[in-house]
C-alpha atoms as a PDB file:
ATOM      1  CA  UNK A   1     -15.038 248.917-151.165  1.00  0.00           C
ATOM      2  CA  UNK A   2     -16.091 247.358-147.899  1.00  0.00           C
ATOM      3  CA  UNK A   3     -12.797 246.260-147.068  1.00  0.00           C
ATOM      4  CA  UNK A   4     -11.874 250.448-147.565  1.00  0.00           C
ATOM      5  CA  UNK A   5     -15.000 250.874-145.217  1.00  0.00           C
ATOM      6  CA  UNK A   6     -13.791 248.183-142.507  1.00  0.00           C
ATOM      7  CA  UNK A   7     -10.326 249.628-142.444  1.00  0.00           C
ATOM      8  CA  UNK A   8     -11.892 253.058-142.256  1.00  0.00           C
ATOM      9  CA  UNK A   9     -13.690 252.102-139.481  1.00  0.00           C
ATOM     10  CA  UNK A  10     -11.087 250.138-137.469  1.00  0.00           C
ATOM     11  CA  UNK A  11      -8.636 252.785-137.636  1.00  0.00           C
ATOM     12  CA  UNK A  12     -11.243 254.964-136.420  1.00  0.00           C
ATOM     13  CA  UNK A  13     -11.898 253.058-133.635  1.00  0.00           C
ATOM     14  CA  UNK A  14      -8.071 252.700-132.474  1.00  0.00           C
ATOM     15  CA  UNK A  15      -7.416 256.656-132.614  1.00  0.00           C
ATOM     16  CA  UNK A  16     -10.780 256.889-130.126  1.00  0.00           C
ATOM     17  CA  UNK A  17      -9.240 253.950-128.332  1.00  0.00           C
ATOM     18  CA  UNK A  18      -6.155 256.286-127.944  1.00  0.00           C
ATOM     19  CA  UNK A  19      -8.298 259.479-127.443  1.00  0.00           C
ATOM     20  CA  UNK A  20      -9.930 258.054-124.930  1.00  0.00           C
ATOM     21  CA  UNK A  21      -6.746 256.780-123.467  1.00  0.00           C
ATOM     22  CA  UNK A  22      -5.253 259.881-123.590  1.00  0.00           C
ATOM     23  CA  UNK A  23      -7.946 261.632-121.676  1.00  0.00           C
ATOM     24  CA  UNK A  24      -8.292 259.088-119.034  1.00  0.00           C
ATOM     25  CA  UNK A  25      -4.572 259.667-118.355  1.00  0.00           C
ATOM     26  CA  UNK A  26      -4.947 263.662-118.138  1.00  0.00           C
ATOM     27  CA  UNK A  27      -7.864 263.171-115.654  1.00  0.00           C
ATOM     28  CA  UNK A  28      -5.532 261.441-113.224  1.00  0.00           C
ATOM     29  CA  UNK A  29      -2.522 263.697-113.352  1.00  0.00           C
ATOM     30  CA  UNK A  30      -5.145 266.373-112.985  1.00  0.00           C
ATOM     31  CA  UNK A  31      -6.871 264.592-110.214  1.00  0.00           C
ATOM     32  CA  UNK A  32      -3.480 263.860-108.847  1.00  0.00           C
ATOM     33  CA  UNK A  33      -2.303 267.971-109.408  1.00  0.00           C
ATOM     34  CA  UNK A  34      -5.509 268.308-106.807  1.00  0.00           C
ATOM     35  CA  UNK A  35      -4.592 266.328-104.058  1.00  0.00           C
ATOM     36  CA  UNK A  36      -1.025 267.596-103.803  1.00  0.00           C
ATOM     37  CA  UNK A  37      -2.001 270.996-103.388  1.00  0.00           C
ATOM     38  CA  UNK A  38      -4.283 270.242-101.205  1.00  0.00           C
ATOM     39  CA  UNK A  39      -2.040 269.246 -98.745  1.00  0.00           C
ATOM     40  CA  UNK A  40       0.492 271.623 -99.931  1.00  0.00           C
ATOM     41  CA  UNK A  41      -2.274 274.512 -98.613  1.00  0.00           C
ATOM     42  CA  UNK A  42      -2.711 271.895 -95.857  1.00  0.00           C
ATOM     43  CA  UNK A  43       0.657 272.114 -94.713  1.00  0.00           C
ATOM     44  CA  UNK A  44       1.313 276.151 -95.507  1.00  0.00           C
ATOM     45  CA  UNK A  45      -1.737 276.566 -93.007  1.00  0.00           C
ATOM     46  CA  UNK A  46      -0.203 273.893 -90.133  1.00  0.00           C
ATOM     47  CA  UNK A  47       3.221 275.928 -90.571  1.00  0.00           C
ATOM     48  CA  UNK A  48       1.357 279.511 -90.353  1.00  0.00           C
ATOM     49  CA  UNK A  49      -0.267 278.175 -87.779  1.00  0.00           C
ATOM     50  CA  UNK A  50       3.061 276.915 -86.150  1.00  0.00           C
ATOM     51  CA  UNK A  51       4.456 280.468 -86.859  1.00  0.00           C
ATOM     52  CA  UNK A  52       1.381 282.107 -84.822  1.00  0.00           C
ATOM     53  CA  UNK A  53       2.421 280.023 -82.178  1.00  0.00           C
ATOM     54  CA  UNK A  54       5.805 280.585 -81.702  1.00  0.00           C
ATOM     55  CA  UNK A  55       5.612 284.333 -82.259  1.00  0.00           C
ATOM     56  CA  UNK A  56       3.045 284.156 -79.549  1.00  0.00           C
ATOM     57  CA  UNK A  57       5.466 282.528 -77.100  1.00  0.00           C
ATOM     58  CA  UNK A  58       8.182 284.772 -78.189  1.00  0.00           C
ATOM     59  CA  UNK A  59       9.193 286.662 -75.296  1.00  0.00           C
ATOM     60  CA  UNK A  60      12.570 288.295 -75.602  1.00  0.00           C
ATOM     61  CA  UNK A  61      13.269 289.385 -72.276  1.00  0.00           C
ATOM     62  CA  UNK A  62      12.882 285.518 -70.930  1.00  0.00           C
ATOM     63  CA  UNK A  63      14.868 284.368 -73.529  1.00  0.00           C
ATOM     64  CA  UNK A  64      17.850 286.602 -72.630  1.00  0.00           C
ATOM     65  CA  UNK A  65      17.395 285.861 -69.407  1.00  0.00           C
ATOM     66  CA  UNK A  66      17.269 282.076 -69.609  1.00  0.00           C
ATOM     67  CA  UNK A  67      20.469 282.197 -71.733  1.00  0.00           C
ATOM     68  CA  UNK A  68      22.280 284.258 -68.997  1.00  0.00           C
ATOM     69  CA  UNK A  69      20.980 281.512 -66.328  1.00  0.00           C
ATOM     70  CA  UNK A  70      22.593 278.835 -68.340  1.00  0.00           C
ATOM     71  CA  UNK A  71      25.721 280.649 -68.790  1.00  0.00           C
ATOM     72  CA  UNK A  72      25.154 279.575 -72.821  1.00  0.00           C
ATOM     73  CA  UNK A  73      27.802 280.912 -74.983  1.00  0.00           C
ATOM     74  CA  UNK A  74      25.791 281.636 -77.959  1.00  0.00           C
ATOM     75  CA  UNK A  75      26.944 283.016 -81.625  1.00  0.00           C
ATOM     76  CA  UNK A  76      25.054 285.397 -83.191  1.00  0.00           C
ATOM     77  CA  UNK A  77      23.359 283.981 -86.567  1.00  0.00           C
ATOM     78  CA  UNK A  78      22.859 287.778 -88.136  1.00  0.00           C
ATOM     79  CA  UNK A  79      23.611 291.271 -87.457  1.00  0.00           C
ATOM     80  CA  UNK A  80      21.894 293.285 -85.037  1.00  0.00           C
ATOM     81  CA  UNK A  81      18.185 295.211 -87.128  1.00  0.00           C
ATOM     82  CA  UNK A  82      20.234 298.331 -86.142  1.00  0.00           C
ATOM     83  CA  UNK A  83      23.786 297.426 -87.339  1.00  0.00           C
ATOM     84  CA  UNK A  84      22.150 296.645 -90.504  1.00  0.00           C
ATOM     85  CA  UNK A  85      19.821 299.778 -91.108  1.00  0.00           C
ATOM     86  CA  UNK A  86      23.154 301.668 -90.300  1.00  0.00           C
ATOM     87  CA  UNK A  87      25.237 299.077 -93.033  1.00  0.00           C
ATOM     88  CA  UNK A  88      22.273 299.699 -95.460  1.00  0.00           C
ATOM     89  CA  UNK A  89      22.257 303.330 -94.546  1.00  0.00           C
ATOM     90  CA  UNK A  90      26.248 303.952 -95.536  1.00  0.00           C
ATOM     91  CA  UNK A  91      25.457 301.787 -98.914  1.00  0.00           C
ATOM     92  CA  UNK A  92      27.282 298.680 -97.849  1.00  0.00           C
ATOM     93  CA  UNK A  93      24.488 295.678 -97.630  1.00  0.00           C
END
């Protein structure tokens, strides 16, 4: 009977053991979760902040203008907002 009781007991003791364990281990990743998005909200505010700042230096006219200067032959990445409303417009995206 008190060997029944001792056993009881010591398996008791390892499943808390591994309870505990367990929880220790889901406090990190949690704790862990937390600091990367921190600096993921860190880093979504230094690009917003980036984008603020080049839309505030964005001046179209000067850019044209400094491209003609420099005689830059420069591709096109997209299509013109208007070639594309018309594109859009005709049902071809």
């Amino acid at each position: 009977m008190v060997l029944r009781f001792l056993f009881v007991v010591i398996v008791l003791a390892a499943v808390g053991a591994g309870m505990l364990g367990m929880r220790q281990q889901q406090l990190t990743h949690m704790h862990a979760t937390t600091v990367i998005h921190s600096q993921m909200r860190d880093h979504r505010k230094e690009i917003k902040d980036y984008q603020i700042r080049i839309e505030s230096l964005k001046e179209p006219a000067r850019l044209h203008e400094a491209i003609r200067r420099l005689n830059l032959q420069l591709e096109p990445i997209g299509e013109e907002p208007a070639a594309r409303d018309d594109a859009i417009a005709r049902g071809t995206p």
